[in-house]
PDB file of N, CA and C in Angstrom:
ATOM      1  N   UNK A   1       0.851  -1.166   0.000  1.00  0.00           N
ATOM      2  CA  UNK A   1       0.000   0.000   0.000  1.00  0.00           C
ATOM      3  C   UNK A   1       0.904   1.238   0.000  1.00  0.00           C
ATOM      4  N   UNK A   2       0.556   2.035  -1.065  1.00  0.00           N
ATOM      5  CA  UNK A   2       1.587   2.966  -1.163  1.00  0.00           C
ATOM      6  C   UNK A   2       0.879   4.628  -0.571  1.00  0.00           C
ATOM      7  N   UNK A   3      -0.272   4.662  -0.698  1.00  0.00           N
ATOM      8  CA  UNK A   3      -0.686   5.789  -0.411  1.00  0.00           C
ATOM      9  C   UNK A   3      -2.215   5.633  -0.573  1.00  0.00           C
ATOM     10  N   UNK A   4      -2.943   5.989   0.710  1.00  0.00           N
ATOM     11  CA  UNK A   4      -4.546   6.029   0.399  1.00  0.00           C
ATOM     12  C   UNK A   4      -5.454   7.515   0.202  1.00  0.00           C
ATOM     13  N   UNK A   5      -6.309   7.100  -0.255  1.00  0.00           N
ATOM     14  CA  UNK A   5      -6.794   8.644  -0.933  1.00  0.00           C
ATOM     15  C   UNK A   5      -8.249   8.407  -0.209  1.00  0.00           C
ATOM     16  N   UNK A   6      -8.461   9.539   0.507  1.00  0.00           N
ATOM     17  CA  UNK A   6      -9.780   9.592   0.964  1.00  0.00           C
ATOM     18  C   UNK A   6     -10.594  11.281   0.236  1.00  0.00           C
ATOM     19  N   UNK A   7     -11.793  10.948   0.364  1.00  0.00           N
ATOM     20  CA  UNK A   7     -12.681  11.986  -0.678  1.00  0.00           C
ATOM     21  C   UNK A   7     -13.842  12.457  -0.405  1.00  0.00           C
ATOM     22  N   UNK A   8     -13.785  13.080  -0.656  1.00  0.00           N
ATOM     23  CA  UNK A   8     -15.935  13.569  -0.069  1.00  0.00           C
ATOM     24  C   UNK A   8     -16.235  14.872  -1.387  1.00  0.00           C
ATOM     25  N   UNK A   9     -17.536  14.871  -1.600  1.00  0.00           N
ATOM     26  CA  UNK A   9     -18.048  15.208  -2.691  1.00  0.00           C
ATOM     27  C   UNK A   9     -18.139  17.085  -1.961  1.00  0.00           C
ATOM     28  N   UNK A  10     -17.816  18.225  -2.499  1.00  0.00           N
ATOM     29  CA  UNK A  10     -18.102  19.384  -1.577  1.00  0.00           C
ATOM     30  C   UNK A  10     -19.071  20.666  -2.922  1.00  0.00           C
ATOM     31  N   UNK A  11     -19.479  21.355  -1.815  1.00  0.00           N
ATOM     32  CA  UNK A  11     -20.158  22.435  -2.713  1.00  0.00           C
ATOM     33  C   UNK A  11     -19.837  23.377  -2.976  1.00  0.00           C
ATOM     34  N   UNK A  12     -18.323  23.286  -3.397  1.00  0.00           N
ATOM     35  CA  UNK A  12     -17.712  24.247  -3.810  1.00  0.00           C
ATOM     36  C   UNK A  12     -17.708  24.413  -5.202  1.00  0.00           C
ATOM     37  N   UNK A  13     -16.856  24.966  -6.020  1.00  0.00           N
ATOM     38  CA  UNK A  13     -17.009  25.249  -7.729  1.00  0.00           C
ATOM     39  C   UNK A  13     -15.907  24.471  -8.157  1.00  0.00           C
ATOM     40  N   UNK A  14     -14.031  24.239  -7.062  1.00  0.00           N
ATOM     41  CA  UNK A  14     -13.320  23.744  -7.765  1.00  0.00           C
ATOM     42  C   UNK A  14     -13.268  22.599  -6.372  1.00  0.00           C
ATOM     43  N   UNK A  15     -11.946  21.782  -7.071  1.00  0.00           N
ATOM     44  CA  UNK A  15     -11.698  20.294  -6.204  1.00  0.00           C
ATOM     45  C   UNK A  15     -10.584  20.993  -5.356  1.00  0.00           C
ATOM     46  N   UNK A  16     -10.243  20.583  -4.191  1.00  0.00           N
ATOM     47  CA  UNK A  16      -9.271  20.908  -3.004  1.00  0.00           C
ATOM     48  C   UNK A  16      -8.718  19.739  -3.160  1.00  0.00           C
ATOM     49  N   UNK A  17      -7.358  19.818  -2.720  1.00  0.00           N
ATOM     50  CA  UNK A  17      -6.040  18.908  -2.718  1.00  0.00           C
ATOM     51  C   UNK A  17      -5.332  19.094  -1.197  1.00  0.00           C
ATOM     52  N   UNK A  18      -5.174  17.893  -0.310  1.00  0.00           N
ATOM     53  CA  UNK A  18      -4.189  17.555   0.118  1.00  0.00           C
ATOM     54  C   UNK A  18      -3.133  16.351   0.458  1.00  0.00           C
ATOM     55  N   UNK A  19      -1.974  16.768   0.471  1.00  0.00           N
ATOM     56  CA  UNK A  19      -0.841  15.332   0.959  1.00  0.00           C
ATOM     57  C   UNK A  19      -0.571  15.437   2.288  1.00  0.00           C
ATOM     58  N   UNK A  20      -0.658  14.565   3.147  1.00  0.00           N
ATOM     59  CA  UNK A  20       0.290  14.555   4.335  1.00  0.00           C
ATOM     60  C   UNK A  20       1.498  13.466   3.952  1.00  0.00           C
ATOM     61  N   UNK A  21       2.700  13.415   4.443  1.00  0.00           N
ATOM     62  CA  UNK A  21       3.448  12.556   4.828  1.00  0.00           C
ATOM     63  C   UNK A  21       4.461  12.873   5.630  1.00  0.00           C
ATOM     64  N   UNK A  22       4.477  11.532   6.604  1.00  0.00           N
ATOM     65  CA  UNK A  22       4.476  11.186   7.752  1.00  0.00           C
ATOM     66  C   UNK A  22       5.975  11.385   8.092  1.00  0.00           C
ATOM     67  N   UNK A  23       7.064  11.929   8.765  1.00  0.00           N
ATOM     68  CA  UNK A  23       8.288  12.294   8.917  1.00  0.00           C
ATOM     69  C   UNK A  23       8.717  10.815   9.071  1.00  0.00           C
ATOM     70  N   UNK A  24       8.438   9.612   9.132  1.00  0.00           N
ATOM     71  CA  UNK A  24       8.837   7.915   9.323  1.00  0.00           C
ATOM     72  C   UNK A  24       9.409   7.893   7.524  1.00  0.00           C
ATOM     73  N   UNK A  25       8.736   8.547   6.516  1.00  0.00           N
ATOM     74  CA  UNK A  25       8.602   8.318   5.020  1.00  0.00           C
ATOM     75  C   UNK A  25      10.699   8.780   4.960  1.00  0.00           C
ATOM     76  N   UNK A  26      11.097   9.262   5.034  1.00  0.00           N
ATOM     77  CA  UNK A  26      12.104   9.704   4.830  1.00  0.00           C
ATOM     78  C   UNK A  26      12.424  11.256   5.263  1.00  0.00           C
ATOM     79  N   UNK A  27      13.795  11.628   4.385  1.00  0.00           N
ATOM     80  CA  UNK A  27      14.473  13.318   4.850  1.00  0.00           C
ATOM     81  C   UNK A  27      13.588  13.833   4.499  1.00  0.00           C
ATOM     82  N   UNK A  28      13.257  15.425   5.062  1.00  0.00           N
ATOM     83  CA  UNK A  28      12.855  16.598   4.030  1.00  0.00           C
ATOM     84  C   UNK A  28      12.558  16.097   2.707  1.00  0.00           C
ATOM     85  N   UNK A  29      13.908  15.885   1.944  1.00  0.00           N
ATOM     86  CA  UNK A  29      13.846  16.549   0.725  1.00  0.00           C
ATOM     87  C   UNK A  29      12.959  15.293  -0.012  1.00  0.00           C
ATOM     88  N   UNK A  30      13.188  14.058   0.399  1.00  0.00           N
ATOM     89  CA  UNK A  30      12.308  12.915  -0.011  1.00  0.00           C
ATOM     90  C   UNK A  30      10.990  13.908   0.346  1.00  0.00           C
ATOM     91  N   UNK A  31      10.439  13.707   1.320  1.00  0.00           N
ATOM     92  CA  UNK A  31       9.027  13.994   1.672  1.00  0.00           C
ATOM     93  C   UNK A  31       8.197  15.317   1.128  1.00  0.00           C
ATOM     94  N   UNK A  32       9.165  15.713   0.627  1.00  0.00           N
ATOM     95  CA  UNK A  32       8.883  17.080  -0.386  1.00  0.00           C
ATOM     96  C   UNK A  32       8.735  16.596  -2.306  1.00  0.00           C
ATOM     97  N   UNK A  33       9.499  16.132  -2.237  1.00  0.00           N
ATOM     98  CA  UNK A  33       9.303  15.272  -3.508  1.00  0.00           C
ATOM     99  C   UNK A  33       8.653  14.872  -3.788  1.00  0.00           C
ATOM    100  N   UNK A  34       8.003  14.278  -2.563  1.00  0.00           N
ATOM    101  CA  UNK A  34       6.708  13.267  -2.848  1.00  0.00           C
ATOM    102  C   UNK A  34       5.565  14.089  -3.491  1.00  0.00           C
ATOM    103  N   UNK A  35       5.399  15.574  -1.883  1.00  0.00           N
ATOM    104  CA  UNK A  35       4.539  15.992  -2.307  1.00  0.00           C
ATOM    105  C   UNK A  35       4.222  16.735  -3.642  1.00  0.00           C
ATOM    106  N   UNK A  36       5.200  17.562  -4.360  1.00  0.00           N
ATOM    107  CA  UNK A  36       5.553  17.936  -5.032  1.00  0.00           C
ATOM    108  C   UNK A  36       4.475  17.214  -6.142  1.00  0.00           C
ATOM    109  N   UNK A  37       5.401  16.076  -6.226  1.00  0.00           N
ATOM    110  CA  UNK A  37       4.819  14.801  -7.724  1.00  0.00           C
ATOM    111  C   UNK A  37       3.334  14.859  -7.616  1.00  0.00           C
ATOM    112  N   UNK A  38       2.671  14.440  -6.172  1.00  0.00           N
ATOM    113  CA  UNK A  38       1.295  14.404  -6.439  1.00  0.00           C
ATOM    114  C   UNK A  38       0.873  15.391  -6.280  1.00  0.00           C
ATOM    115  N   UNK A  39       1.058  17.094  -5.753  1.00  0.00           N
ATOM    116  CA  UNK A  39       0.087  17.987  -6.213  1.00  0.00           C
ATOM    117  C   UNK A  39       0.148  18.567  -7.960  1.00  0.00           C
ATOM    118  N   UNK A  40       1.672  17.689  -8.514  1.00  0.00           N
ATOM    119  CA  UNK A  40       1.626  18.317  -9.710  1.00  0.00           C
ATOM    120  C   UNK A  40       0.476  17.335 -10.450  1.00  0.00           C
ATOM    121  N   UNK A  41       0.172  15.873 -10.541  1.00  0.00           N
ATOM    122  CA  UNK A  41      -0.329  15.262 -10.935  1.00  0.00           C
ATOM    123  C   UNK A  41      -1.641  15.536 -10.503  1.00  0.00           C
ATOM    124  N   UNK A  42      -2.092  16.058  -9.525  1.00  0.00           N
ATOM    125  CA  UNK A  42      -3.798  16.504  -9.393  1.00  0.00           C
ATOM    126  C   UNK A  42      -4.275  17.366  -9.725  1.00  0.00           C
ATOM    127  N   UNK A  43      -2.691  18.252 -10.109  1.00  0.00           N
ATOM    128  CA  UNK A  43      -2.990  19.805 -11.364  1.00  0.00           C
ATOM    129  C   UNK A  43      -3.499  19.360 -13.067  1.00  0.00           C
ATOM    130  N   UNK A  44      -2.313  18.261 -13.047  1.00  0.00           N
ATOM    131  CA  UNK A  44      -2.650  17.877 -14.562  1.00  0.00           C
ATOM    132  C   UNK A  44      -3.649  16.753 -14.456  1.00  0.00           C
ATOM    133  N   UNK A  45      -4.758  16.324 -13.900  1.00  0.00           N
ATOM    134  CA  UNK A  45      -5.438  15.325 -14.149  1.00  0.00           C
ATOM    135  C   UNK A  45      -6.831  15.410 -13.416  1.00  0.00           C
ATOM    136  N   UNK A  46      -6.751  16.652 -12.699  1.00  0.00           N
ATOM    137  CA  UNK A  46      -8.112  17.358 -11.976  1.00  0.00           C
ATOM    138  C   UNK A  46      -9.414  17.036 -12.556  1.00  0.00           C
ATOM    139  N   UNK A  47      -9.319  17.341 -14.093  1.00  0.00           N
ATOM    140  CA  UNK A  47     -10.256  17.149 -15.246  1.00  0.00           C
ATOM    141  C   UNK A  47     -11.029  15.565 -14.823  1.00  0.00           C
ATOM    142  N   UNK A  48     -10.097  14.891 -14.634  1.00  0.00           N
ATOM    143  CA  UNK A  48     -11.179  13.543 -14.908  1.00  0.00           C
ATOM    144  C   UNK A  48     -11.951  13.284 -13.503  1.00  0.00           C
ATOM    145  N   UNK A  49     -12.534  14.227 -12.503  1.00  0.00           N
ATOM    146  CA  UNK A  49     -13.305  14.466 -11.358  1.00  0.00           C
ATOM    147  C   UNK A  49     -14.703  14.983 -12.215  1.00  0.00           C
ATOM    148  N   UNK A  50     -15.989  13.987 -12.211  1.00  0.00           N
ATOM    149  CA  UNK A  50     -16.430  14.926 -12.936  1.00  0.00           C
ATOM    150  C   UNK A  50     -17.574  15.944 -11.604  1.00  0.00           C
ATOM    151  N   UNK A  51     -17.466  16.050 -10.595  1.00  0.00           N
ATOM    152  CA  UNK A  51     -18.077  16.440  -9.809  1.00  0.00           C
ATOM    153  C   UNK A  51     -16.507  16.901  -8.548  1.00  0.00           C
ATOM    154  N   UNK A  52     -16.939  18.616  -8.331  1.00  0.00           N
ATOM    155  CA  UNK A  52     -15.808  18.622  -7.062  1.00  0.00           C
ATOM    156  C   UNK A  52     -15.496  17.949  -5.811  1.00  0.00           C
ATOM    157  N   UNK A  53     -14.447  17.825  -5.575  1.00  0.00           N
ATOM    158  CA  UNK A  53     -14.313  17.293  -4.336  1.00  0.00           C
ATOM    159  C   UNK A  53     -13.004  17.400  -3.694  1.00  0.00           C
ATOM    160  N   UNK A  54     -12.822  17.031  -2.547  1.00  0.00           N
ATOM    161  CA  UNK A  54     -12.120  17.187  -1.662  1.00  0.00           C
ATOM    162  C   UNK A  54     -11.543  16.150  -1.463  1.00  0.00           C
ATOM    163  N   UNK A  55     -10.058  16.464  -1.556  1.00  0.00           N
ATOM    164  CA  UNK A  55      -8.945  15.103  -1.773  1.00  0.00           C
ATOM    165  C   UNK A  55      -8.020  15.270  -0.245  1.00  0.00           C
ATOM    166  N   UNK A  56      -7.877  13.861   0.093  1.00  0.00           N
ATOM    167  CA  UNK A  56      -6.486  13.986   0.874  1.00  0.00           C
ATOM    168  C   UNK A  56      -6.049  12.654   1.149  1.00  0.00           C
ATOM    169  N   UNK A  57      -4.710  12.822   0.617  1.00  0.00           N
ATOM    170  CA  UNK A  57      -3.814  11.726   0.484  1.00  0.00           C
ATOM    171  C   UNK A  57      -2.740  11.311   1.596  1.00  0.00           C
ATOM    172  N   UNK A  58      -3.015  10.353   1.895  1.00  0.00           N
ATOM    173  CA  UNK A  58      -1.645  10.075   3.200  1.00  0.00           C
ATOM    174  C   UNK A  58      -1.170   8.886   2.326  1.00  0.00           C
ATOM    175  N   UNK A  59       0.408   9.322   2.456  1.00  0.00           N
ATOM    176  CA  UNK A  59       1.424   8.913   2.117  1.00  0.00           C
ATOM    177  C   UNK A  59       2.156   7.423   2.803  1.00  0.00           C
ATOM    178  N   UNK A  60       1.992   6.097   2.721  1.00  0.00           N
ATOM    179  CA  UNK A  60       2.200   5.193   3.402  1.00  0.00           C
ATOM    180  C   UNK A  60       3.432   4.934   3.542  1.00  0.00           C
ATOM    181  N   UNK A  61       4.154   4.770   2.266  1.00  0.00           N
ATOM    182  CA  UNK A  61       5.935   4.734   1.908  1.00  0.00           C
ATOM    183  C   UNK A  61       6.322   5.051   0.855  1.00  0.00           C
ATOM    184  N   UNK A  62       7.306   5.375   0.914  1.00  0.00           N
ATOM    185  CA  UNK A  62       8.071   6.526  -0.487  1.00  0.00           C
ATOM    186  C   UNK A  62       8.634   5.770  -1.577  1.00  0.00           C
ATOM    187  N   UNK A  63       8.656   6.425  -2.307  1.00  0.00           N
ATOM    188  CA  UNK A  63       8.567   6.892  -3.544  1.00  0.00           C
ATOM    189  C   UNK A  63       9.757   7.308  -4.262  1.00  0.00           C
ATOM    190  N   UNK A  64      10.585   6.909  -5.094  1.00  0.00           N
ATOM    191  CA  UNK A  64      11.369   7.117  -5.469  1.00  0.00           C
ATOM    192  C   UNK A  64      11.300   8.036  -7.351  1.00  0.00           C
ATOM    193  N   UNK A  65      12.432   8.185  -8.216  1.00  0.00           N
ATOM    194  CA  UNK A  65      11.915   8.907  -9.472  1.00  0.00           C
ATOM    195  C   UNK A  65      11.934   7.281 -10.460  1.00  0.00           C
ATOM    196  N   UNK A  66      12.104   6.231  -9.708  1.00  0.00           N
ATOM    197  CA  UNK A  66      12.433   4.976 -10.613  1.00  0.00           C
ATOM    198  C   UNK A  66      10.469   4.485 -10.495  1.00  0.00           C
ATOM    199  N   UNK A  67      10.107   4.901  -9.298  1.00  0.00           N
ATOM    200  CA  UNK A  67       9.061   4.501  -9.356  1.00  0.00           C
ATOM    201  C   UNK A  67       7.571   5.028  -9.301  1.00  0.00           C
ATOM    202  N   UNK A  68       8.067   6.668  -9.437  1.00  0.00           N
ATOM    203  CA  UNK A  68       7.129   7.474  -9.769  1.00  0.00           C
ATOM    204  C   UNK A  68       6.254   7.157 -11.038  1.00  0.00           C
ATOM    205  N   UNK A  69       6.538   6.738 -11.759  1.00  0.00           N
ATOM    206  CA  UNK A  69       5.638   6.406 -13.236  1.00  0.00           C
ATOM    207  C   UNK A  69       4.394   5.519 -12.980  1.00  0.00           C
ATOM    208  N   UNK A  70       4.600   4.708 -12.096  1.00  0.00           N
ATOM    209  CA  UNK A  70       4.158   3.235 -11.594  1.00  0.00           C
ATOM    210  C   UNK A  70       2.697   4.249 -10.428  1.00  0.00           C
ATOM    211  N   UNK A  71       3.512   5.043  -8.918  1.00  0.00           N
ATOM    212  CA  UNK A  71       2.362   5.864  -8.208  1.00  0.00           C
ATOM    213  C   UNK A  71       1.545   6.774  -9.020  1.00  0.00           C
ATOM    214  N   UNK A  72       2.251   7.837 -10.099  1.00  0.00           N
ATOM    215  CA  UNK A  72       1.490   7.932 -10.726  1.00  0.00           C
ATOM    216  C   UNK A  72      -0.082   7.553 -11.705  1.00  0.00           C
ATOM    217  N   UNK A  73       0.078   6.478 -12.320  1.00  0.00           N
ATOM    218  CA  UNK A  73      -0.863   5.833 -13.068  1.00  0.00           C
ATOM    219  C   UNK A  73      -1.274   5.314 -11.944  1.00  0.00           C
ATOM    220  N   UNK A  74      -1.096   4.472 -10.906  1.00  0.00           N
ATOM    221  CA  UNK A  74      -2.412   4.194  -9.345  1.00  0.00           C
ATOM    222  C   UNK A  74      -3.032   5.574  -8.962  1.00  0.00           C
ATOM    223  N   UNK A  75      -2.072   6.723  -9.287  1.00  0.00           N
ATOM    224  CA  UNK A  75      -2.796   7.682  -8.577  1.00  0.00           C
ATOM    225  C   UNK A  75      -4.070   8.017  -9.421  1.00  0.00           C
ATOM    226  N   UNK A  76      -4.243   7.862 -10.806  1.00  0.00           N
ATOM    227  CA  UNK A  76      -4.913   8.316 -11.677  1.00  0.00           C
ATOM    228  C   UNK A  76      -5.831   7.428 -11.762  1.00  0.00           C
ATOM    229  N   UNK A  77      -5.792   6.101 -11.953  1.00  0.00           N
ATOM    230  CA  UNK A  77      -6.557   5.268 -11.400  1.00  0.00           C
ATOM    231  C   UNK A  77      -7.749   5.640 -10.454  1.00  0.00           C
ATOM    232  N   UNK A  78      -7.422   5.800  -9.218  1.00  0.00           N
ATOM    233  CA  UNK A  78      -7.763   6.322  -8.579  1.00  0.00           C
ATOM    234  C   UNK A  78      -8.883   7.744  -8.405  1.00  0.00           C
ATOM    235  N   UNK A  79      -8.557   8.854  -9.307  1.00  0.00           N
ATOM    236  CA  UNK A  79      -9.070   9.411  -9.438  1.00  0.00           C
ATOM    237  C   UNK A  79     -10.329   9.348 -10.161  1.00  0.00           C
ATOM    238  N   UNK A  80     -10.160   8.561 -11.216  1.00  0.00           N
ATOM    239  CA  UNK A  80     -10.882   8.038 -12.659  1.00  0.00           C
ATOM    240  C   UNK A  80     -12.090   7.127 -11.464  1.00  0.00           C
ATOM    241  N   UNK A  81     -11.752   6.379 -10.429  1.00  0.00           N
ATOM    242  CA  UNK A  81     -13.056   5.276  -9.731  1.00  0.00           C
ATOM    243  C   UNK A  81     -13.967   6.201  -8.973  1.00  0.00           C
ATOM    244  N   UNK A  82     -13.210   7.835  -8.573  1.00  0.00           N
ATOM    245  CA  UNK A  82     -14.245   8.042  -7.865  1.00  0.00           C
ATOM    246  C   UNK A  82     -15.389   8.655  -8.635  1.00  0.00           C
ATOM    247  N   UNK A  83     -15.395   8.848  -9.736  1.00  0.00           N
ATOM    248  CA  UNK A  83     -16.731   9.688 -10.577  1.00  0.00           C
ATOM    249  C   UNK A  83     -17.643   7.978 -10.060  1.00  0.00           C
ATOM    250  N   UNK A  84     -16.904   7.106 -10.170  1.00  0.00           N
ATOM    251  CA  UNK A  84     -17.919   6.023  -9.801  1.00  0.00           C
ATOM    252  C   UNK A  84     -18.604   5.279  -8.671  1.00  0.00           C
ATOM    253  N   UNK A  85     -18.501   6.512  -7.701  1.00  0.00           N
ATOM    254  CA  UNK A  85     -18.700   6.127  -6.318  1.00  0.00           C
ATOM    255  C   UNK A  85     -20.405   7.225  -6.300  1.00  0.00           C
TER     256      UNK A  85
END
C-alpha cells in the first residue's frame, strides 16, 4: 500500500487537494518530492473528477523517481473510480 486517498463530494465550484506525509517516510527533501509529484499530478489530471471534491492523500511509503511512473498511473486510477462512487 503505497498511499490512500480519501474523498468527499463538496459544494464548492473547484476540487481541493491535500498530501500529508508522515516524517517515518524519509528526509525533508524525499518527503517534499513526494509531495511535489502528487500535487503536480492533481494539477494535470483534476479534469477527470467529474463532480468537485475534496482530496487527501496520506502517504504510506516513499517513492522514489524509478518509481514514480508506476504511483502515478495508481494515482490516476484512482481518481478516474471516484466519478464512480
Amino acid at each position: 500500500m503505497i498511499f490512500f486517498l480519501y474523498f468527499l463530494k463538496n459544494s464548492r465550484p473547484t476540487s481541493r487537494f491535500a498530501v500529508s506525509v508522515n516524517r517515518k517516510i524519509g528526509n525533508s527533501v524525499q518527503r517534499n518530492f513526494i509531495k511535489r509529484k502528487m500535487k503536480e499530478w492533481f494539477r494535470m489530471n483534476s479534469h477527470l473528477l467529474a463532480d468537485p471534491h475534496d482530496l487527501w492523500v496520506s502517504m504510506k511509503s516513499r517513492f522514489d523517481r524509478c518509481q514514480a511512473a508506476q504511483v502515478e498511473r495508481l494515482f490516476i486510477e484512482a481518481l478516474v473510480k471516484i466519478n464512480y462512487r
